[in-house]
PDB file of N, CA and C in Angstrom:
ATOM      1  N   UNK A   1      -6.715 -24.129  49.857  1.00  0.00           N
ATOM      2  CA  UNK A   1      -7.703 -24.307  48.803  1.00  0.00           C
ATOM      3  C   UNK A   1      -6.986 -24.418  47.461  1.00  0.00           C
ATOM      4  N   UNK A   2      -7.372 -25.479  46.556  1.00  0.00           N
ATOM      5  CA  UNK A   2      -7.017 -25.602  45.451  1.00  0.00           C
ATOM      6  C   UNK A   2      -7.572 -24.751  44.371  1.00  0.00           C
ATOM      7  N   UNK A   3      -6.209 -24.104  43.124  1.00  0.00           N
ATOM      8  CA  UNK A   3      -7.249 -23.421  42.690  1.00  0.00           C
ATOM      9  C   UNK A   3      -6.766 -24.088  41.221  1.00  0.00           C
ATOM     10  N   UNK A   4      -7.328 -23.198  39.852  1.00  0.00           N
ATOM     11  CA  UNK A   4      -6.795 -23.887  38.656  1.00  0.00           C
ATOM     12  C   UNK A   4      -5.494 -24.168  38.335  1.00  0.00           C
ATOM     13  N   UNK A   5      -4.589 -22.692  39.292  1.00  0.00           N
ATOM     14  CA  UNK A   5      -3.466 -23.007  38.634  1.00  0.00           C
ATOM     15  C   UNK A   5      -2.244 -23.912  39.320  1.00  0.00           C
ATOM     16  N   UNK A   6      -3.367 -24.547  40.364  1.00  0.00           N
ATOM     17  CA  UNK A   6      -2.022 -25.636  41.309  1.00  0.00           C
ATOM     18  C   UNK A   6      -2.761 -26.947  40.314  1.00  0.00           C
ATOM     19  N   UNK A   7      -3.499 -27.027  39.307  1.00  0.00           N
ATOM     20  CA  UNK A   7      -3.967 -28.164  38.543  1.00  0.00           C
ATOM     21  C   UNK A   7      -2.770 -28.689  37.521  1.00  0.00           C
ATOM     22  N   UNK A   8      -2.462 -30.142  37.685  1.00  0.00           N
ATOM     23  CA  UNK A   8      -1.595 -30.267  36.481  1.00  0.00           C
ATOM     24  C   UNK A   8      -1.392 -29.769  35.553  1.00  0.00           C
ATOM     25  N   UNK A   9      -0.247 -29.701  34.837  1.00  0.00           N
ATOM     26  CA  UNK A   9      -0.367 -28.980  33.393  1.00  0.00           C
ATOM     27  C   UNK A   9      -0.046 -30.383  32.350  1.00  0.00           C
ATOM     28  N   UNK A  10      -0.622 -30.281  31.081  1.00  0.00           N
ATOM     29  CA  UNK A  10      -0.592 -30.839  30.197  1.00  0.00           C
ATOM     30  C   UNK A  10       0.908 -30.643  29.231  1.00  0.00           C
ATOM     31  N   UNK A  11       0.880 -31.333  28.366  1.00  0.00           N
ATOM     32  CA  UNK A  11       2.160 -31.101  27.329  1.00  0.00           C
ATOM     33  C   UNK A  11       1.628 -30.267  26.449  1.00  0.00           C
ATOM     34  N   UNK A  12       2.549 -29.128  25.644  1.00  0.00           N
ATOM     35  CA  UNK A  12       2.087 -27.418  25.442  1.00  0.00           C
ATOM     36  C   UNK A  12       1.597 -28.224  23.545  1.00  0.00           C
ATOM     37  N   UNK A  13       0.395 -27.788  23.559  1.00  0.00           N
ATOM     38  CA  UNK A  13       0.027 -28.169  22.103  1.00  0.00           C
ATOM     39  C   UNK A  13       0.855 -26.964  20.874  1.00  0.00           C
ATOM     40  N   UNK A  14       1.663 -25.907  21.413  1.00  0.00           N
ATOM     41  CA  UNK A  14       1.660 -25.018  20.674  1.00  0.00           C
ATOM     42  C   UNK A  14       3.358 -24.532  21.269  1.00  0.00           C
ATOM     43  N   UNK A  15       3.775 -23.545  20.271  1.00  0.00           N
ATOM     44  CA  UNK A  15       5.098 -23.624  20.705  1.00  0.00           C
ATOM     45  C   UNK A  15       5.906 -21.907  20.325  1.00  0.00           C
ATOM     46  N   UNK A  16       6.170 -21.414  21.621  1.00  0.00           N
ATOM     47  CA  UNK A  16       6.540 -19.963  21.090  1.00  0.00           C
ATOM     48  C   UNK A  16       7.864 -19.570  21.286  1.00  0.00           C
ATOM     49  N   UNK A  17       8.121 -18.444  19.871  1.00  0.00           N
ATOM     50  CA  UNK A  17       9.157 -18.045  19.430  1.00  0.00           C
ATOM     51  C   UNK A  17      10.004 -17.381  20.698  1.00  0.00           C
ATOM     52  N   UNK A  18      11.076 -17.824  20.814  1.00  0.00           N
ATOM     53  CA  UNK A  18      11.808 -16.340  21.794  1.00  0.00           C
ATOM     54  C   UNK A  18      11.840 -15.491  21.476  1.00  0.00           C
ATOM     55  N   UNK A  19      11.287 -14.408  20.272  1.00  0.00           N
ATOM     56  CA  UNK A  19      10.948 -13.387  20.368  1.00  0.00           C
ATOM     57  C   UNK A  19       9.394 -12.951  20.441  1.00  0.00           C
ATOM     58  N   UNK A  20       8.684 -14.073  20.303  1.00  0.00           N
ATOM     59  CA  UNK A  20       7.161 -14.282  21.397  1.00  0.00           C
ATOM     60  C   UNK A  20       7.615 -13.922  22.562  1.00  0.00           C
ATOM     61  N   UNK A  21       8.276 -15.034  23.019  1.00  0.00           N
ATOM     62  CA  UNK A  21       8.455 -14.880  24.501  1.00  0.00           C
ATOM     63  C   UNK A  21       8.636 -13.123  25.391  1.00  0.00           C
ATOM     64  N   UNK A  22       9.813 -12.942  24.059  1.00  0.00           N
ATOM     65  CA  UNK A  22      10.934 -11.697  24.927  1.00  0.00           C
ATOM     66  C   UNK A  22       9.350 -10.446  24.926  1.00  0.00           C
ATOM     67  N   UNK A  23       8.891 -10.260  24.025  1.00  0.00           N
ATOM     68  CA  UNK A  23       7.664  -9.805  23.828  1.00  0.00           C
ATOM     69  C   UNK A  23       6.427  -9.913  24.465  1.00  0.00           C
ATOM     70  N   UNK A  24       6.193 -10.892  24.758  1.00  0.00           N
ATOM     71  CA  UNK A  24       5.203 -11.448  26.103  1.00  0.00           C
ATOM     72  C   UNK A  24       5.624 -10.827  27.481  1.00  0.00           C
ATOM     73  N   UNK A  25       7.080 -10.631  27.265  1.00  0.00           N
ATOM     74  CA  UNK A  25       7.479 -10.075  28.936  1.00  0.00           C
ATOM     75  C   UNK A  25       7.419  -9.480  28.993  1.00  0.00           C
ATOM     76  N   UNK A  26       7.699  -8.201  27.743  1.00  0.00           N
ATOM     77  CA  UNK A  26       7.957  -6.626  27.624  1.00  0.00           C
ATOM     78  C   UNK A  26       6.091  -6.202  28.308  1.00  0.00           C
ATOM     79  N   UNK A  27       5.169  -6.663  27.060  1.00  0.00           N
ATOM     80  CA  UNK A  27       4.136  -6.396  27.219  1.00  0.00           C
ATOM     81  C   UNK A  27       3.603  -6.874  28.772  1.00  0.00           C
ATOM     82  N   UNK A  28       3.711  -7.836  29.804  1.00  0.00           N
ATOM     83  CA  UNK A  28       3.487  -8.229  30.650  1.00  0.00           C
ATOM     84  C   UNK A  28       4.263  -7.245  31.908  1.00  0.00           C
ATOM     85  N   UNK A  29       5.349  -6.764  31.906  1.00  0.00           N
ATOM     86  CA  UNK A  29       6.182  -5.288  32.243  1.00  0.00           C
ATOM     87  C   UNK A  29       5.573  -4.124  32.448  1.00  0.00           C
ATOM     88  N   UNK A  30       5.250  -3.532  31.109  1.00  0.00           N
ATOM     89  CA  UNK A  30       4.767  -2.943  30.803  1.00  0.00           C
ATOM     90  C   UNK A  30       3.064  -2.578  31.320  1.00  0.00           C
ATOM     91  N   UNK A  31       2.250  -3.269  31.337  1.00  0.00           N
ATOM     92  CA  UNK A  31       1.240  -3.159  31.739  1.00  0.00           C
ATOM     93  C   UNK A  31       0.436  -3.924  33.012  1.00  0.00           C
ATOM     94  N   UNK A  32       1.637  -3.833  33.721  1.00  0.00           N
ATOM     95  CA  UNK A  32       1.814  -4.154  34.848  1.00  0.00           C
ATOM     96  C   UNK A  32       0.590  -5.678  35.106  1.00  0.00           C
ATOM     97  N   UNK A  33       0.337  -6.375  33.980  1.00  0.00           N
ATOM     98  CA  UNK A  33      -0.287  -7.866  34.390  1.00  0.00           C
ATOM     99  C   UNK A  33       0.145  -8.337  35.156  1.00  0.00           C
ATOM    100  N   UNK A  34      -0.440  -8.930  36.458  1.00  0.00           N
ATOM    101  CA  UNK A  34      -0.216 -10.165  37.610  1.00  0.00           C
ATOM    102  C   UNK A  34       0.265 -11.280  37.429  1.00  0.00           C
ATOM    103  N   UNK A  35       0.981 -11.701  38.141  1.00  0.00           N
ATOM    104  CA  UNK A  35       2.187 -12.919  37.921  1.00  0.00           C
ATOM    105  C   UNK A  35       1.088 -14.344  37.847  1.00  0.00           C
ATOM    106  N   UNK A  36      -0.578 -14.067  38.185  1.00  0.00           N
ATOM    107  CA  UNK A  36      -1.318 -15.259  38.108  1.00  0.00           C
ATOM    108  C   UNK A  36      -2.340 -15.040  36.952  1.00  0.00           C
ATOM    109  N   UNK A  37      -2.077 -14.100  36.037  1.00  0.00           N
ATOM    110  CA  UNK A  37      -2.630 -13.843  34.860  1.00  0.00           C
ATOM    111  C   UNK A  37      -1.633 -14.833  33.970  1.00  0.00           C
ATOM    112  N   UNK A  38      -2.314 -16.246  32.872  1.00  0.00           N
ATOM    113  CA  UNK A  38      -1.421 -16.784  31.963  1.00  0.00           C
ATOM    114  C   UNK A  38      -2.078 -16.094  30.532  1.00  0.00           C
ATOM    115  N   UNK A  39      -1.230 -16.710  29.641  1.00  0.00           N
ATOM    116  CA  UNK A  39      -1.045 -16.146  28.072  1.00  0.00           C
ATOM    117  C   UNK A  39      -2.537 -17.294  27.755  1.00  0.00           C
ATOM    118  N   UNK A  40      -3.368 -16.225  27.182  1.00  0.00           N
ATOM    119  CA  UNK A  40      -4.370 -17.240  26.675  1.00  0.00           C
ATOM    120  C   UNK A  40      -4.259 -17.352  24.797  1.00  0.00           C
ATOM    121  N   UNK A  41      -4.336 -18.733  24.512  1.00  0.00           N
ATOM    122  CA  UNK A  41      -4.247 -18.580  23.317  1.00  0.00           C
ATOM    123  C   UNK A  41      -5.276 -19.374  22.762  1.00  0.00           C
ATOM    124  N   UNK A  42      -6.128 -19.026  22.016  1.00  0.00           N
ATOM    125  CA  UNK A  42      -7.198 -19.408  21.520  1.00  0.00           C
ATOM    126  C   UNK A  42      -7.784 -18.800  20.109  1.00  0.00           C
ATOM    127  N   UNK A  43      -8.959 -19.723  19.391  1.00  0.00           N
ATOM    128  CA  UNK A  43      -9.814 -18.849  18.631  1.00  0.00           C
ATOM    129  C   UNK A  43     -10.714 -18.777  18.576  1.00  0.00           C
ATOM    130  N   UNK A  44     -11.337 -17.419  17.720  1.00  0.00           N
ATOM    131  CA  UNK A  44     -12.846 -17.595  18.162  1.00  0.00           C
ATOM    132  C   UNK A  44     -13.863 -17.429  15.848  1.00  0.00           C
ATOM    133  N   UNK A  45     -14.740 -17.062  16.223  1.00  0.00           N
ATOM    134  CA  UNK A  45     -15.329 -17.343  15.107  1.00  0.00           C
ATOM    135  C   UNK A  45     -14.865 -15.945  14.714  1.00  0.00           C
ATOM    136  N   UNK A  46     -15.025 -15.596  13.112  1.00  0.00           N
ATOM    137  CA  UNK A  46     -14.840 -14.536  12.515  1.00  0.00           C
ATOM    138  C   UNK A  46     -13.428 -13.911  11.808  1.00  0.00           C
ATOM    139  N   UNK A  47     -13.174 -13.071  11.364  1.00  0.00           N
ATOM    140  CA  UNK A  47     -11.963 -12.580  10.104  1.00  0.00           C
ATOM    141  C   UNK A  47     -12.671 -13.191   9.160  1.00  0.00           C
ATOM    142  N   UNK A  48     -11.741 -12.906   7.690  1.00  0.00           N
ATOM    143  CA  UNK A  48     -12.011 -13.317   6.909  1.00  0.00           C
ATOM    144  C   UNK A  48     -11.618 -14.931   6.190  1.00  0.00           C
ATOM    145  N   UNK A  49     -11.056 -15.351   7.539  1.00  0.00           N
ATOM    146  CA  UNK A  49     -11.233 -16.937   6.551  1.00  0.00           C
ATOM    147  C   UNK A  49     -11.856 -17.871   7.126  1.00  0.00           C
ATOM    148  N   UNK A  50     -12.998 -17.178   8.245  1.00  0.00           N
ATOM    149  CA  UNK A  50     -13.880 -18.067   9.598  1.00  0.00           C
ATOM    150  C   UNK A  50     -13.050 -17.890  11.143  1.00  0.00           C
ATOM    151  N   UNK A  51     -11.993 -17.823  11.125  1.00  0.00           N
ATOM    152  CA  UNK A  51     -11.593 -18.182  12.535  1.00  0.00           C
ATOM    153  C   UNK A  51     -10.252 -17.053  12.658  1.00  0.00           C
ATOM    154  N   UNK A  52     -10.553 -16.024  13.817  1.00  0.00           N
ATOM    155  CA  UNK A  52      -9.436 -15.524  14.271  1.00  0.00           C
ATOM    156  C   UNK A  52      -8.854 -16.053  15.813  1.00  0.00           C
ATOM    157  N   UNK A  53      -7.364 -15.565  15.508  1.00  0.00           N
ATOM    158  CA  UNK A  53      -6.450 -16.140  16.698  1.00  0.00           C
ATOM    159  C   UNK A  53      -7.130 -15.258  17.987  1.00  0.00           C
ATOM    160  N   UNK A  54      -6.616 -15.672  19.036  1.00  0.00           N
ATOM    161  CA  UNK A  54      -6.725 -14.934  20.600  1.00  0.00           C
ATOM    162  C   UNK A  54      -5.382 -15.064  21.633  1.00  0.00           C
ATOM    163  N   UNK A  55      -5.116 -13.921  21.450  1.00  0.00           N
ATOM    164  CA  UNK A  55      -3.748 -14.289  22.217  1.00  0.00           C
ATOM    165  C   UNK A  55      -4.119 -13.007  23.269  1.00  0.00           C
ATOM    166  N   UNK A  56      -3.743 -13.021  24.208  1.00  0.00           N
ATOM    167  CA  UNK A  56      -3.905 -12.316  25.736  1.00  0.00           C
ATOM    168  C   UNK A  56      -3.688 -12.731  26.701  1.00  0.00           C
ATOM    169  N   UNK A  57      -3.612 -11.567  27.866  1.00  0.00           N
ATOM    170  CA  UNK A  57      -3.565 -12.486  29.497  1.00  0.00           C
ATOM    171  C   UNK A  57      -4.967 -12.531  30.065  1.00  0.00           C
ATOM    172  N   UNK A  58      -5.051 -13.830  30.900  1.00  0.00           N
ATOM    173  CA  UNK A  58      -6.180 -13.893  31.615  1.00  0.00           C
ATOM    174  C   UNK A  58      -5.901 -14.646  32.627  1.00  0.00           C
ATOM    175  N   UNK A  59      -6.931 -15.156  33.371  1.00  0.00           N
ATOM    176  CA  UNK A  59      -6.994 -16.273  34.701  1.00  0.00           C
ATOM    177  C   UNK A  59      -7.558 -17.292  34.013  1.00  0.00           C
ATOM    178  N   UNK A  60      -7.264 -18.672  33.979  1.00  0.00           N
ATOM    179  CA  UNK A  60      -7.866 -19.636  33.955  1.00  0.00           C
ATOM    180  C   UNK A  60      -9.199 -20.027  34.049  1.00  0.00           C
ATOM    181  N   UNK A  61      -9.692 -20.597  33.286  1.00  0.00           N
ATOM    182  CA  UNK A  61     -11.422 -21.321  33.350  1.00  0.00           C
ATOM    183  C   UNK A  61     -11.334 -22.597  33.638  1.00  0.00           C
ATOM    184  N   UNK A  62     -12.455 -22.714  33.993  1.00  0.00           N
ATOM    185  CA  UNK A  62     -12.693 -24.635  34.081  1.00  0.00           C
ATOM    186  C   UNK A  62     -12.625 -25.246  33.147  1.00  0.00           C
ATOM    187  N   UNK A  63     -13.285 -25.094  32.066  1.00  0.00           N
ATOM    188  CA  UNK A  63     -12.775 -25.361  30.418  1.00  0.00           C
ATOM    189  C   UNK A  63     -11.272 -24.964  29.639  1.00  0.00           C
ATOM    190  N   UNK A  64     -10.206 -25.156  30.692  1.00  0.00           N
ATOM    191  CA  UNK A  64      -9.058 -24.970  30.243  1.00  0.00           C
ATOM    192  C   UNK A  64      -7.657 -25.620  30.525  1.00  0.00           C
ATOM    193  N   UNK A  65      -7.124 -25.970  29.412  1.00  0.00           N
ATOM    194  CA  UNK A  65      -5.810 -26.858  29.996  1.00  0.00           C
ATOM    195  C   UNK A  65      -4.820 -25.269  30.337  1.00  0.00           C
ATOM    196  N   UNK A  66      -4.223 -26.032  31.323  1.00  0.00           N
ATOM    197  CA  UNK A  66      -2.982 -24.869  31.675  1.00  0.00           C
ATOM    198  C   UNK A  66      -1.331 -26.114  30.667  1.00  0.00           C
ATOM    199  N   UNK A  67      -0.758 -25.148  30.517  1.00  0.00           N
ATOM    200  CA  UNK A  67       0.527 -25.739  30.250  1.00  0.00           C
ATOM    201  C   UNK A  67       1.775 -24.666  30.447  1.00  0.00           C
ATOM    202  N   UNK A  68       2.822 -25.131  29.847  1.00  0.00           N
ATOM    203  CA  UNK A  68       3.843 -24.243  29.828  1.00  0.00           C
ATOM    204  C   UNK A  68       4.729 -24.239  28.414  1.00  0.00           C
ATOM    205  N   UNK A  69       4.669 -23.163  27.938  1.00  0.00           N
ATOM    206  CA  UNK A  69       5.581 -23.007  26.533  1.00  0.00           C
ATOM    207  C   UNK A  69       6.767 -22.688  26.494  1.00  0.00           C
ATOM    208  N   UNK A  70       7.656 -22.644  26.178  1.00  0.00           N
ATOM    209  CA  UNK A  70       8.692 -22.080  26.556  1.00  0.00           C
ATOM    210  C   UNK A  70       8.981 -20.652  27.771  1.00  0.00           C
ATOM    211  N   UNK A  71       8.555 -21.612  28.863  1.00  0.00           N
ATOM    212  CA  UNK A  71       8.852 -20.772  29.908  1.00  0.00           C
ATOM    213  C   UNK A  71       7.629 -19.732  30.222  1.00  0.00           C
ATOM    214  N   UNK A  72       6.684 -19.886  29.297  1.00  0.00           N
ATOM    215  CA  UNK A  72       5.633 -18.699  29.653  1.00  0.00           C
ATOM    216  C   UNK A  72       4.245 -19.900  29.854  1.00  0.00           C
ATOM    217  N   UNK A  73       3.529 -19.351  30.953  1.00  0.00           N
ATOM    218  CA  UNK A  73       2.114 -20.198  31.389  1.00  0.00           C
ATOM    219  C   UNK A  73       1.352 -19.957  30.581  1.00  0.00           C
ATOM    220  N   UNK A  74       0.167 -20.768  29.876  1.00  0.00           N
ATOM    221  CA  UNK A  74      -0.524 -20.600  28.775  1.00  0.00           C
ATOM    222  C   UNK A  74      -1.746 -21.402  28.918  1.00  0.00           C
ATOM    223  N   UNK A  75      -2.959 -20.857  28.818  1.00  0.00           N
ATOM    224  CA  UNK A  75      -3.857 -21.652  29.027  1.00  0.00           C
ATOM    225  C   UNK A  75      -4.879 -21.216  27.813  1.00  0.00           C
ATOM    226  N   UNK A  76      -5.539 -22.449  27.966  1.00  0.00           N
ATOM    227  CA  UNK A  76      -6.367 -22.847  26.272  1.00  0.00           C
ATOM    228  C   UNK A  76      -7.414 -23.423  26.491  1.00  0.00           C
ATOM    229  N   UNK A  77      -9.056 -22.831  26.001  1.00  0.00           N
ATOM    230  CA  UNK A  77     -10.104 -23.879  25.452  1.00  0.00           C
ATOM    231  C   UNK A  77      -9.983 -24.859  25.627  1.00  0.00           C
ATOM    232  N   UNK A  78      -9.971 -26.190  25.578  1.00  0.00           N
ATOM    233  CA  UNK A  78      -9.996 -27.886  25.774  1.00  0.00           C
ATOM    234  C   UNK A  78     -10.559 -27.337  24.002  1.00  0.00           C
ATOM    235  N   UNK A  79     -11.310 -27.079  23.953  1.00  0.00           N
ATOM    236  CA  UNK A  79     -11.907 -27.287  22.382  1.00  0.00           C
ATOM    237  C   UNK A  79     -10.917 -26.843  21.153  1.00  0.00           C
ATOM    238  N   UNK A  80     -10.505 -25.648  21.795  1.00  0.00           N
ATOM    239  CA  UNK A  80      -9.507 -25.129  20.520  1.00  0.00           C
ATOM    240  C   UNK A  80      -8.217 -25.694  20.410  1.00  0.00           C
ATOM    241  N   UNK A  81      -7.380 -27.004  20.748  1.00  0.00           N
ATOM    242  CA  UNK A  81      -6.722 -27.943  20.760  1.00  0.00           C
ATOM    243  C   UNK A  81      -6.687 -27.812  19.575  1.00  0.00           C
ATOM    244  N   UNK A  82      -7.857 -28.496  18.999  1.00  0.00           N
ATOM    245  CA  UNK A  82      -8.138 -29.373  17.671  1.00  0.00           C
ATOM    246  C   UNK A  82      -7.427 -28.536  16.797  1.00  0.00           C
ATOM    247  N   UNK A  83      -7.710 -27.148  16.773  1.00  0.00           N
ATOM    248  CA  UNK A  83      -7.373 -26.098  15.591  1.00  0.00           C
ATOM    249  C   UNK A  83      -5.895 -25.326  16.009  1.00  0.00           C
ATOM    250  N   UNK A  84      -4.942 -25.974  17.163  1.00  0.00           N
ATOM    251  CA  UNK A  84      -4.111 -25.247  16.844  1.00  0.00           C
ATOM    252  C   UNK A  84      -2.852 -25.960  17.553  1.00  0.00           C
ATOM    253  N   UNK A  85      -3.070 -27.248  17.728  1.00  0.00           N
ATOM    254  CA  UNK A  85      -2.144 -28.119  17.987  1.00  0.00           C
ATOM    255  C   UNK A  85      -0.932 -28.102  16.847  1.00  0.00           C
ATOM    256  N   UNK A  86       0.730 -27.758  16.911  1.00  0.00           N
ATOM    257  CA  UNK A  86       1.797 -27.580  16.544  1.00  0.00           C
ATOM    258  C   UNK A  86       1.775 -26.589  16.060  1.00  0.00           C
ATOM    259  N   UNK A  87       0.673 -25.441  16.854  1.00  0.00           N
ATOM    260  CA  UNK A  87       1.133 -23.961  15.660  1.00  0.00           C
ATOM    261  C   UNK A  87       2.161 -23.147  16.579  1.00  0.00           C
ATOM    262  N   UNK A  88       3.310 -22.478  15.183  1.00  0.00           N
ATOM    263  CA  UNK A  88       4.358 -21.491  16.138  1.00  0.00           C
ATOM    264  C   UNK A  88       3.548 -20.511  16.336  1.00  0.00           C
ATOM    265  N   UNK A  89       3.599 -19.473  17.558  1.00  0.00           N
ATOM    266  CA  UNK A  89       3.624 -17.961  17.718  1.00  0.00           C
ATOM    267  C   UNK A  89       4.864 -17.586  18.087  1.00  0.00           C
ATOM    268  N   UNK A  90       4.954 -16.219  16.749  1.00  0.00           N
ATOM    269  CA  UNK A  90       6.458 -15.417  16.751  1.00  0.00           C
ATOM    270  C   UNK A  90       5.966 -13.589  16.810  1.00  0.00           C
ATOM    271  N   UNK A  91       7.161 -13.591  17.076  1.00  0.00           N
ATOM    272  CA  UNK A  91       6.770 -12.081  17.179  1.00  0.00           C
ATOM    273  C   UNK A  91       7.789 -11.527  15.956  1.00  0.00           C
ATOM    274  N   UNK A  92       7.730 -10.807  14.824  1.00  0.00           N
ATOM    275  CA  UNK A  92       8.367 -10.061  13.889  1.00  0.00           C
ATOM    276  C   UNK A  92       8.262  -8.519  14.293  1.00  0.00           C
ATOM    277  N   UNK A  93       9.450  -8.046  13.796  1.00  0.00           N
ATOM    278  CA  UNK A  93       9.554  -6.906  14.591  1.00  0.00           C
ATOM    279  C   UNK A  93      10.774  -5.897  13.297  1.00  0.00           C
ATOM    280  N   UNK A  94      10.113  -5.878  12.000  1.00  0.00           N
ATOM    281  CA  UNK A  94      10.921  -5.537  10.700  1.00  0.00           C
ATOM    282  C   UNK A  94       9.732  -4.327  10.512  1.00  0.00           C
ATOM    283  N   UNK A  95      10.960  -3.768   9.267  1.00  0.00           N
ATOM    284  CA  UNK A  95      10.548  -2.395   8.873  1.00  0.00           C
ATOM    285  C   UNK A  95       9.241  -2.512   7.860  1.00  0.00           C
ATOM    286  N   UNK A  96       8.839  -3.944   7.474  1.00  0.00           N
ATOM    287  CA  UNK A  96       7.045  -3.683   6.916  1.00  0.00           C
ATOM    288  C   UNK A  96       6.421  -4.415   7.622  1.00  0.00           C
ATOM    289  N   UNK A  97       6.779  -5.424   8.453  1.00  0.00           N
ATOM    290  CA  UNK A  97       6.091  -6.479   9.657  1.00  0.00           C
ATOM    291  C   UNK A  97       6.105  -6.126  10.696  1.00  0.00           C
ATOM    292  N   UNK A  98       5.544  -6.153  11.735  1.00  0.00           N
ATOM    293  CA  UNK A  98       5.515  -5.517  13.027  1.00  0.00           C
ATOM    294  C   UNK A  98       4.142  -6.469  13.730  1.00  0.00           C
ATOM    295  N   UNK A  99       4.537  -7.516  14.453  1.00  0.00           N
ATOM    296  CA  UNK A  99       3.404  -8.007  15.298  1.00  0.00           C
ATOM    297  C   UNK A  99       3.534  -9.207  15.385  1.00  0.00           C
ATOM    298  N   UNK A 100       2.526 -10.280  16.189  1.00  0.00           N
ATOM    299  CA  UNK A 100       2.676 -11.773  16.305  1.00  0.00           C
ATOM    300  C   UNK A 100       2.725 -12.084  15.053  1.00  0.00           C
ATOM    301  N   UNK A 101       3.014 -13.304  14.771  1.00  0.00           N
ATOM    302  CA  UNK A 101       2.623 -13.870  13.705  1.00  0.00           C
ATOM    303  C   UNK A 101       1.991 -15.280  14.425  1.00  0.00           C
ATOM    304  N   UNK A 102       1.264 -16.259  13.624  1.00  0.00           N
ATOM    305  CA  UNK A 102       0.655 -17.422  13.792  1.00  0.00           C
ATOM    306  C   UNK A 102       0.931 -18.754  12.593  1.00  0.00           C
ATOM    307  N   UNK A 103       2.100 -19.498  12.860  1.00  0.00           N
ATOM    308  CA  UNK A 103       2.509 -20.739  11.985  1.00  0.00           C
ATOM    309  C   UNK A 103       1.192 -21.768  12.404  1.00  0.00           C
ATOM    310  N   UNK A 104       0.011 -21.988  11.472  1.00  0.00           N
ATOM    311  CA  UNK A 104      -0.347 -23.384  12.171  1.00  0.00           C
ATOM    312  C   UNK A 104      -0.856 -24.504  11.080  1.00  0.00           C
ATOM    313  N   UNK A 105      -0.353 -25.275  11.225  1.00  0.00           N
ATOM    314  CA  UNK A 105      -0.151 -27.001  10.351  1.00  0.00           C
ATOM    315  C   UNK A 105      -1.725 -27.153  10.455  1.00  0.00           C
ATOM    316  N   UNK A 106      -2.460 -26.553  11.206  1.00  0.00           N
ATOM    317  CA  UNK A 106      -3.731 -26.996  10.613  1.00  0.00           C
ATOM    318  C   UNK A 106      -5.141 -25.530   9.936  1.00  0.00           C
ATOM    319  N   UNK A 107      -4.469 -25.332   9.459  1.00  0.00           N
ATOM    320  CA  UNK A 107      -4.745 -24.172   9.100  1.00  0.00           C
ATOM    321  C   UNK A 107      -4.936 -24.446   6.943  1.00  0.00           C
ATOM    322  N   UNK A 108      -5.979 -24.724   6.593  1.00  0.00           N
ATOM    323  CA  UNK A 108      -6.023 -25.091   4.956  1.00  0.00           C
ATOM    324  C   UNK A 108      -6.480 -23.760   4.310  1.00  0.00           C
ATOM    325  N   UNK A 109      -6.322 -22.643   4.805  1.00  0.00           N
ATOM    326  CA  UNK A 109      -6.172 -21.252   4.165  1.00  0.00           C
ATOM    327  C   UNK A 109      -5.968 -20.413   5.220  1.00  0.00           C
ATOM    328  N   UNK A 110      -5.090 -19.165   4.987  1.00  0.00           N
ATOM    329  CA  UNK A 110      -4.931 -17.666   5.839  1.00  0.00           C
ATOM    330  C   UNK A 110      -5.481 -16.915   4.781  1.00  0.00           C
ATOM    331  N   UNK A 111      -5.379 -15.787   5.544  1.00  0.00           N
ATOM    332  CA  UNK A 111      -5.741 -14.419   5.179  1.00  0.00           C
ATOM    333  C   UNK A 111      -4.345 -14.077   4.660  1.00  0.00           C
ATOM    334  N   UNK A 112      -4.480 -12.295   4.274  1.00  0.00           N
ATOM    335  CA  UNK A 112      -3.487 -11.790   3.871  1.00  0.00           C
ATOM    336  C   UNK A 112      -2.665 -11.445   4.784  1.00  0.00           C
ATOM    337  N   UNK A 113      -3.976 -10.937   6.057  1.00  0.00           N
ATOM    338  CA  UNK A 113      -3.613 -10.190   7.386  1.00  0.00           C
ATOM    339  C   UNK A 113      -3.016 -11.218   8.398  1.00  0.00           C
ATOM    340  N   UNK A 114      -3.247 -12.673   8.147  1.00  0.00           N
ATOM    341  CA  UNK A 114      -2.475 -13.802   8.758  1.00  0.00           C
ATOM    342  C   UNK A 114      -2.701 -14.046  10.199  1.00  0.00           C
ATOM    343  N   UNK A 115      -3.779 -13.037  10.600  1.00  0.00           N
ATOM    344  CA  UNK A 115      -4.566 -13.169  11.968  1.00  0.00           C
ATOM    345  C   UNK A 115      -5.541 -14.300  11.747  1.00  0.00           C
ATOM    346  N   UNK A 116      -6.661 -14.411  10.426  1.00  0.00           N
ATOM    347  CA  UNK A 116      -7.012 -15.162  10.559  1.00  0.00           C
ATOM    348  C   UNK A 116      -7.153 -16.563   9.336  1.00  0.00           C
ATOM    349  N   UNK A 117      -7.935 -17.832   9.863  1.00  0.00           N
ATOM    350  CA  UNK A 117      -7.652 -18.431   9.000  1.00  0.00           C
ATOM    351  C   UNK A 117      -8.852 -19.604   9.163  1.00  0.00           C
ATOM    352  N   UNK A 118      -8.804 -20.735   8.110  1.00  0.00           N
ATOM    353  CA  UNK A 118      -9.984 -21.334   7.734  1.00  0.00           C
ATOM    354  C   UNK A 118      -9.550 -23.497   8.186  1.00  0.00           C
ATOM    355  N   UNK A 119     -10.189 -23.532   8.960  1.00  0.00           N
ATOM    356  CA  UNK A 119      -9.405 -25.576   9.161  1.00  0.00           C
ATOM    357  C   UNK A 119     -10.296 -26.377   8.060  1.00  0.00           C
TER     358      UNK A 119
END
């Protein structure tokens, strides 16, 4: 039986840091997530500039491209493309920064908090 994740994968609209990555594994280690759980990255409505990020593990939907980012499986909305096609995710890990961060080229305001932002 075919399931989502024997479905082609697409070319990765989005592109993560190796210290995303190294971080994605720790946390994926760590809390013992399933090797058929991928990195979901998406957004949804709300923060303060209209739209916050979604980054987590999950299983695949029917409404979702699967791809591969640097080495980590990642699956996405079909819709949220639009809003986050060439954005980096990094992970900072300094003595006043501590957490993902989100680079995205289509993004015409952030927040302070840089979780969220306005297209």
């Amino acid at each position: 039986m075919e399931t989502l994740l024997d479905a082609p994968t697409v070319s990765a609209p989005i592109f993560l840091t190796e210290g995303a990555v190294e971080q994605l594994n720790n946390i994926r280690q760590q809390e013992s997530i399933p090797s058929e759980y991928c990195l979901r990255v998406g957004v949804k409505g709300g923060g303060c500039s209209g739209f916050s990020y979604v980054l987590g593990f999950d299983l695949p939907k029917d409404n979702d491209d699967i791809f591969e980012a640097n080495g980590v499986r990642v699956v996405m909305n079909k819709a949220h493309a639009i809003y986050l096609l060439g954005m980096e995710v990094d992970f900072l890990n300094g003595l006043e920064n501590r957490g993902f961060t989100f680079n995205n080229p289509n993004a015409s305001s952030t927040c302070g908090c840089g979780t969220s932002f306005s297209a």
